[in-house]
N, C-alpha and C. Protein backbone atom coordinates (compact mmCIF):
# COMPACT_ATOMS: atom_id res chain seq x y z
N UNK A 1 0.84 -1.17 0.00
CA UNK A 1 0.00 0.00 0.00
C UNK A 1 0.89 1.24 0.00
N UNK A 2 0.51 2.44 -0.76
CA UNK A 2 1.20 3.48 -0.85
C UNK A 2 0.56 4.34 0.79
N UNK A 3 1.38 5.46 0.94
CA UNK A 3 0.72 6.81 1.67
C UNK A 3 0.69 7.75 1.01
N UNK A 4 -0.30 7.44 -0.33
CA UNK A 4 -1.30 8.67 -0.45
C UNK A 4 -2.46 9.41 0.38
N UNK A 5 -2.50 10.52 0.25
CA UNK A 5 -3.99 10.67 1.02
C UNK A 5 -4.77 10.33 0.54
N UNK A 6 -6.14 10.05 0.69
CA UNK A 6 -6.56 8.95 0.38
C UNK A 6 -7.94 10.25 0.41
N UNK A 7 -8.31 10.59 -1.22
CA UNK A 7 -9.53 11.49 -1.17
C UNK A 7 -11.00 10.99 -1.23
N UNK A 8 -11.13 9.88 -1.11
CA UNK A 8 -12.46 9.20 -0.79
C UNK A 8 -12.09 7.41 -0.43
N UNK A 9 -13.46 7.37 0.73
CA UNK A 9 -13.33 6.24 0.87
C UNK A 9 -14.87 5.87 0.80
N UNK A 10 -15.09 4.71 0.54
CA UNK A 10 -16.49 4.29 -0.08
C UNK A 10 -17.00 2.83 0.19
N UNK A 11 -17.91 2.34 0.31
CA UNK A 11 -18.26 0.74 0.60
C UNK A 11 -18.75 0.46 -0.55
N UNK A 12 -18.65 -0.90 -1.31
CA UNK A 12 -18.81 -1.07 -2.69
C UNK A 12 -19.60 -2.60 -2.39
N UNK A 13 -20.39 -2.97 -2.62
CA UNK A 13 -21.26 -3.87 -2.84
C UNK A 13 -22.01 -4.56 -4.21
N UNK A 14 -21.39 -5.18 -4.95
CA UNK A 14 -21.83 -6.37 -5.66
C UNK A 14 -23.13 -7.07 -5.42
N UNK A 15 -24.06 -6.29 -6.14
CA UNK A 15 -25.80 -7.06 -5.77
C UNK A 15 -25.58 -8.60 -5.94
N UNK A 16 -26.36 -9.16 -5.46
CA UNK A 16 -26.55 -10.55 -5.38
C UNK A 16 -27.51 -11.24 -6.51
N UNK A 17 -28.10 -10.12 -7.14
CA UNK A 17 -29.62 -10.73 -8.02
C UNK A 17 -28.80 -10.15 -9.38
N UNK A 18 -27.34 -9.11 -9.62
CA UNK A 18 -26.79 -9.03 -10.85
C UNK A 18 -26.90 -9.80 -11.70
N UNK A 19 -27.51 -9.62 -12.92
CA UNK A 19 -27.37 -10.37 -14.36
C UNK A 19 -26.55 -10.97 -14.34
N UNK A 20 -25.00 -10.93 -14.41
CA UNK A 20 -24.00 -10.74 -14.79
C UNK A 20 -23.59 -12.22 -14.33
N UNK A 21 -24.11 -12.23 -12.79
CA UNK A 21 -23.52 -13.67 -12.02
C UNK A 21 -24.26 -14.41 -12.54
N UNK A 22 -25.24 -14.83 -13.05
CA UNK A 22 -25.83 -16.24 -13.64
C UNK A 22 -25.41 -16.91 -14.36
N UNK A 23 -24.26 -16.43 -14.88
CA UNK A 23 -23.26 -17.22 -15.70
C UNK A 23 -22.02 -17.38 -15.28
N UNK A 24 -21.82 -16.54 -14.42
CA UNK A 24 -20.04 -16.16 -14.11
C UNK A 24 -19.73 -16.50 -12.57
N UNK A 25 -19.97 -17.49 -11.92
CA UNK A 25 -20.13 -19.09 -12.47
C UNK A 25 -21.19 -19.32 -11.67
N UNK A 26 -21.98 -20.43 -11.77
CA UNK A 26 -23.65 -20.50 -11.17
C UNK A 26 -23.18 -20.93 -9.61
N UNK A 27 -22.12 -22.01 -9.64
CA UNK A 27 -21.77 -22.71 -8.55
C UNK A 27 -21.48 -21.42 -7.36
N UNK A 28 -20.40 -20.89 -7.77
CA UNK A 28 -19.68 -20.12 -7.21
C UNK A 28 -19.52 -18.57 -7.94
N UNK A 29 -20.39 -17.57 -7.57
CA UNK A 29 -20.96 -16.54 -8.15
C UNK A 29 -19.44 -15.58 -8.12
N UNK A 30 -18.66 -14.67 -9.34
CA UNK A 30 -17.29 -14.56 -8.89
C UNK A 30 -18.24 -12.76 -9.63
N UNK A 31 -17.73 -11.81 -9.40
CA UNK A 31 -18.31 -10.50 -10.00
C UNK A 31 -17.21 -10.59 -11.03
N UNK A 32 -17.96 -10.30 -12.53
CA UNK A 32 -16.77 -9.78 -13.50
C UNK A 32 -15.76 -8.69 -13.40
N UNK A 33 -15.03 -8.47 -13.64
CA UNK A 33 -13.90 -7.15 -13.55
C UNK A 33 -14.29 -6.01 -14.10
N UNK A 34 -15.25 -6.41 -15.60
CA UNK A 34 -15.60 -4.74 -15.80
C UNK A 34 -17.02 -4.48 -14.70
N UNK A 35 -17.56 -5.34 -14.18
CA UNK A 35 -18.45 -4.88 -13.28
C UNK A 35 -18.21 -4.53 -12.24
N UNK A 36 -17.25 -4.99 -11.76
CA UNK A 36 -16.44 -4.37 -10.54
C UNK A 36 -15.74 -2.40 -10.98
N UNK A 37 -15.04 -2.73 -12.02
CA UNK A 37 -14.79 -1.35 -12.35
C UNK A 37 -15.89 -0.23 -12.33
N UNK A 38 -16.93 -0.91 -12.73
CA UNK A 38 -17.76 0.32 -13.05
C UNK A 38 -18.41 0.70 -11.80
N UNK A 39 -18.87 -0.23 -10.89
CA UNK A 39 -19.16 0.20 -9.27
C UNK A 39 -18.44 0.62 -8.91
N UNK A 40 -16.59 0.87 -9.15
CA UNK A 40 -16.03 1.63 -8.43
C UNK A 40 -15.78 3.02 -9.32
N UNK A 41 -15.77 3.38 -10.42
CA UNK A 41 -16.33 4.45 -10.90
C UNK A 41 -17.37 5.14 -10.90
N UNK A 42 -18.46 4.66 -10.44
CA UNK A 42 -20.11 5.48 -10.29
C UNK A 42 -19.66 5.84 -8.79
N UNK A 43 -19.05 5.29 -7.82
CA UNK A 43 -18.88 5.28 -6.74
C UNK A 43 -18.18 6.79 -6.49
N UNK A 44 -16.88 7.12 -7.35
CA UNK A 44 -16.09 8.16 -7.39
C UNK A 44 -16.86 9.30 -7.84
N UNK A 45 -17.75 8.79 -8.77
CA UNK A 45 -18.53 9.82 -9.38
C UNK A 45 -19.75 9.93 -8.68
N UNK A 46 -20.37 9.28 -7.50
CA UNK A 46 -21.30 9.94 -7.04
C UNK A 46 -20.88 11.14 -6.10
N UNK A 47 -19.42 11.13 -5.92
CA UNK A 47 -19.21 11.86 -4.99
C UNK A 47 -18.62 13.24 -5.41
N UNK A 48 -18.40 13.20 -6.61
CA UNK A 48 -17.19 14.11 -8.13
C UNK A 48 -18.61 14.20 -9.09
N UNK A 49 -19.47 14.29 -9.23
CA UNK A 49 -20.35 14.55 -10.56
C UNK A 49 -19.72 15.14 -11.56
N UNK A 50 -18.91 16.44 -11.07
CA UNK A 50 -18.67 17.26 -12.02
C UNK A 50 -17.32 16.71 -13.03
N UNK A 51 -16.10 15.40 -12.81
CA UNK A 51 -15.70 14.62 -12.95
C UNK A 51 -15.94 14.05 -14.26
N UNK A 52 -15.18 13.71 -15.24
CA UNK A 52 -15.65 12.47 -15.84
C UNK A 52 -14.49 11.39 -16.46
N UNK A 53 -15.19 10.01 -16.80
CA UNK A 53 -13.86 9.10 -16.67
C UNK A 53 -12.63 9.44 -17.95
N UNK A 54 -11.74 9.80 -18.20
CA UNK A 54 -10.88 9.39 -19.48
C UNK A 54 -10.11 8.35 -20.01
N UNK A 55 -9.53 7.71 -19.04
CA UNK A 55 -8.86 6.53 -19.78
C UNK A 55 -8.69 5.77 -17.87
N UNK A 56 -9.12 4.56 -18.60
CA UNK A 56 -8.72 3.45 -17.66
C UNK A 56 -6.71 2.71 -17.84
N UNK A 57 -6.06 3.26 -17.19
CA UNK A 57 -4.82 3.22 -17.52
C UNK A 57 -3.87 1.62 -17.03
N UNK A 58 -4.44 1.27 -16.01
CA UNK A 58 -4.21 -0.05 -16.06
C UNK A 58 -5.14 -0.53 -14.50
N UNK A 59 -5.55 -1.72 -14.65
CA UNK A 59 -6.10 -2.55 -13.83
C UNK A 59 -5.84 -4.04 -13.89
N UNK A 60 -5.48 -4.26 -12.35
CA UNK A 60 -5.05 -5.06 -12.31
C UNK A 60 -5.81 -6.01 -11.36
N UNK A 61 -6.67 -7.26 -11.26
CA UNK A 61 -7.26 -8.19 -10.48
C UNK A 61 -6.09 -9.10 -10.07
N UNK A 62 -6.38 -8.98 -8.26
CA UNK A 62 -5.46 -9.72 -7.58
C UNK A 62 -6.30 -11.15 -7.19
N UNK A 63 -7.56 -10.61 -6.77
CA UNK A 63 -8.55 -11.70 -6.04
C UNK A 63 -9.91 -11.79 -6.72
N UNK A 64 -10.42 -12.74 -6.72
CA UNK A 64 -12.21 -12.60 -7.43
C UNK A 64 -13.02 -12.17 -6.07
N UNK A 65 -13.73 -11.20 -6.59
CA UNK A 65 -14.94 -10.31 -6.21
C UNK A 65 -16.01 -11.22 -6.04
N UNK A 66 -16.84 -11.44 -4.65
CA UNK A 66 -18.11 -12.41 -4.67
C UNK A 66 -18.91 -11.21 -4.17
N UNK A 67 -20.42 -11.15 -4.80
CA UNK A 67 -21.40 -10.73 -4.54
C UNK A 67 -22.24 -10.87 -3.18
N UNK A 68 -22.27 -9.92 -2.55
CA UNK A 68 -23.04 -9.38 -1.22
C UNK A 68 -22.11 -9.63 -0.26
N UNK A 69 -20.96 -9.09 -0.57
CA UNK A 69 -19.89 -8.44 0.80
C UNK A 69 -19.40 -7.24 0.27
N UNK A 70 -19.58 -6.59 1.60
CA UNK A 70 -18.88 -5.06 1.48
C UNK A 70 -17.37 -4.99 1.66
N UNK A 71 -16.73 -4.73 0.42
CA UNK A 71 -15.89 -4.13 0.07
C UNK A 71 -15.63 -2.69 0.88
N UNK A 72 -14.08 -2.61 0.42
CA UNK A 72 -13.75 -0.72 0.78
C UNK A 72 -13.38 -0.59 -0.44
N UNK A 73 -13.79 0.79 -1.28
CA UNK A 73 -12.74 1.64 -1.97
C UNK A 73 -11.88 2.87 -1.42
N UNK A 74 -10.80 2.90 -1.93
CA UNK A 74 -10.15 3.76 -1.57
C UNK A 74 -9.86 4.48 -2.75
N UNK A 75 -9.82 5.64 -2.78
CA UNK A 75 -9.08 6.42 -4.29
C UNK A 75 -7.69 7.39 -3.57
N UNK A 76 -6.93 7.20 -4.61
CA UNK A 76 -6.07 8.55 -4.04
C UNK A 76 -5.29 9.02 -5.20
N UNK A 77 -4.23 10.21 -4.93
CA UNK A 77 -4.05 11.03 -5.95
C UNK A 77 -2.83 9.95 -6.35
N UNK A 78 -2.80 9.85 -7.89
CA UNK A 78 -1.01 8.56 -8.53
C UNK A 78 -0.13 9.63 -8.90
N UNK A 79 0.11 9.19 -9.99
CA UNK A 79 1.18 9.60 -10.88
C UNK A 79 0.36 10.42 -11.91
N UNK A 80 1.20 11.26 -12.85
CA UNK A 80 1.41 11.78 -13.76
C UNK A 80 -0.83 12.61 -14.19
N UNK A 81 -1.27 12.71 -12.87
CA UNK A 81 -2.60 12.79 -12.52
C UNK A 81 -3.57 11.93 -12.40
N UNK A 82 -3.32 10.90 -12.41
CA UNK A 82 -3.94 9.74 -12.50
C UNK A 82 -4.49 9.80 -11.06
N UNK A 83 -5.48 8.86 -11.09
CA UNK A 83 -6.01 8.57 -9.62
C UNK A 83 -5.86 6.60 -9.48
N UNK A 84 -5.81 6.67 -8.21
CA UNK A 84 -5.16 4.97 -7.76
C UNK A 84 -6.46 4.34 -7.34
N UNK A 85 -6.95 3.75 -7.79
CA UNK A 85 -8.32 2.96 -6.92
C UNK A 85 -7.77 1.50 -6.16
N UNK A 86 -8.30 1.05 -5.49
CA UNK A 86 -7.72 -0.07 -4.39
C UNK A 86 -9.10 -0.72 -4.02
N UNK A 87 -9.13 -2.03 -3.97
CA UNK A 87 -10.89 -2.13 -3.30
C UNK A 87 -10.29 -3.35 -2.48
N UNK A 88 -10.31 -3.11 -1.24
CA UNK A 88 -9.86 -3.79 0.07
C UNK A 88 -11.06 -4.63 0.59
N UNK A 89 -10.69 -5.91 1.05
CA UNK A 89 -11.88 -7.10 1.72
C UNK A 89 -12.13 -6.28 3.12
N UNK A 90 -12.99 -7.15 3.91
CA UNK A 90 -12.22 -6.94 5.32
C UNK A 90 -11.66 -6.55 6.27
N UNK A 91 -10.40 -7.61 5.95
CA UNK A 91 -9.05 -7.51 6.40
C UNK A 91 -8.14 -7.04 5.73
N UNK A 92 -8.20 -5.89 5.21
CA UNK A 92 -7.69 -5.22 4.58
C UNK A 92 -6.89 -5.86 3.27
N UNK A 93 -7.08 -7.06 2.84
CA UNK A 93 -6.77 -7.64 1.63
C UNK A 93 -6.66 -6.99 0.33
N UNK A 94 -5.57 -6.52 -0.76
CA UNK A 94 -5.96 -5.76 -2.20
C UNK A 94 -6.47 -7.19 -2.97
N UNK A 95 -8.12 -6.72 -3.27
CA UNK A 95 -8.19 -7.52 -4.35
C UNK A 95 -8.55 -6.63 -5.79
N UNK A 96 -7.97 -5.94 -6.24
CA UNK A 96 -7.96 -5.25 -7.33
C UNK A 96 -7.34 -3.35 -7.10
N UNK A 97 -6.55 -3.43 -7.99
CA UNK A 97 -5.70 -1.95 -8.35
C UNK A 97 -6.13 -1.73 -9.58
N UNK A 98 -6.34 -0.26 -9.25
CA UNK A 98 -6.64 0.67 -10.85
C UNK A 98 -5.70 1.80 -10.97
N UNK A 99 -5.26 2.11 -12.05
CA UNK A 99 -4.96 3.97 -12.07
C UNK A 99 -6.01 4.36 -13.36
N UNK A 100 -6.81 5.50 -13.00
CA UNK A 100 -7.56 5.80 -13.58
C UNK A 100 -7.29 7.04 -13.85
N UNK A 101 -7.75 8.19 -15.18
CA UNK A 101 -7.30 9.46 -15.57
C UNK A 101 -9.13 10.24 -15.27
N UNK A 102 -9.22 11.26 -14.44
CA UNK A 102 -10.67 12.38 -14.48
C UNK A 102 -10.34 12.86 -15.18
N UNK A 103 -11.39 14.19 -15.91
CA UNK A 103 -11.18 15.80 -15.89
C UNK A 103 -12.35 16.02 -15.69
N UNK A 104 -11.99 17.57 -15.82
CA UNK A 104 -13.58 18.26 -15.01
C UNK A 104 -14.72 18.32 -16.28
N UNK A 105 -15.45 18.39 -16.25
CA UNK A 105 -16.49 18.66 -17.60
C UNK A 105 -16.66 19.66 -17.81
């Protein structure tokens, strides 16, 4: 984990009745990665409206995402303006890193 400051923190939840899981896998329900991304982007943006996304610059899945546990997001300021997303279990586990690019609208 870096020590950025850390400009939002957020609880991220994976519905349980999502489309998405009825296939991905029936046994063992895993959340896809772009569905995970995009809950943690509406998430940044409920709080930033004025915000919008530009380039997804790299993401990286450490762990699979299961539906109806609360997650943490964290965002903070990266590199070269980028913003760092992190979505922590728990126990503070990384199961997925982003650097993502805003601008203002």
């Amino acid at each position: 984990m870096n020590n950025l400051p850390i400009e939002l923190t957020a609880p991220i939840i994976v519905p349980r009745d999502h489309p998405s899981l009825a296939d991905h896998f029936p046994s063992r329900p895993v959340a896809p990665g772009a569905l995970v991304l995009d809950l943690m982007i509406s998430a940044y943006l409920a709080r930033f409206p004025q915000k919008k996304l530009v380039e997804i610059v790299v993401a990286k899945f450490l762990q699979p995402v299961a539906p109806a546990v609360v997650y943490t997001l964290t965002v903070s300021k990266g590199k070269n303006g980028s913003l760092v997303f992190k979505l922590l279990d728990a126990n503070n586990n990384l199961l997925l890193t982003a650097a993502m690019r805003f601008e203002t609208r």
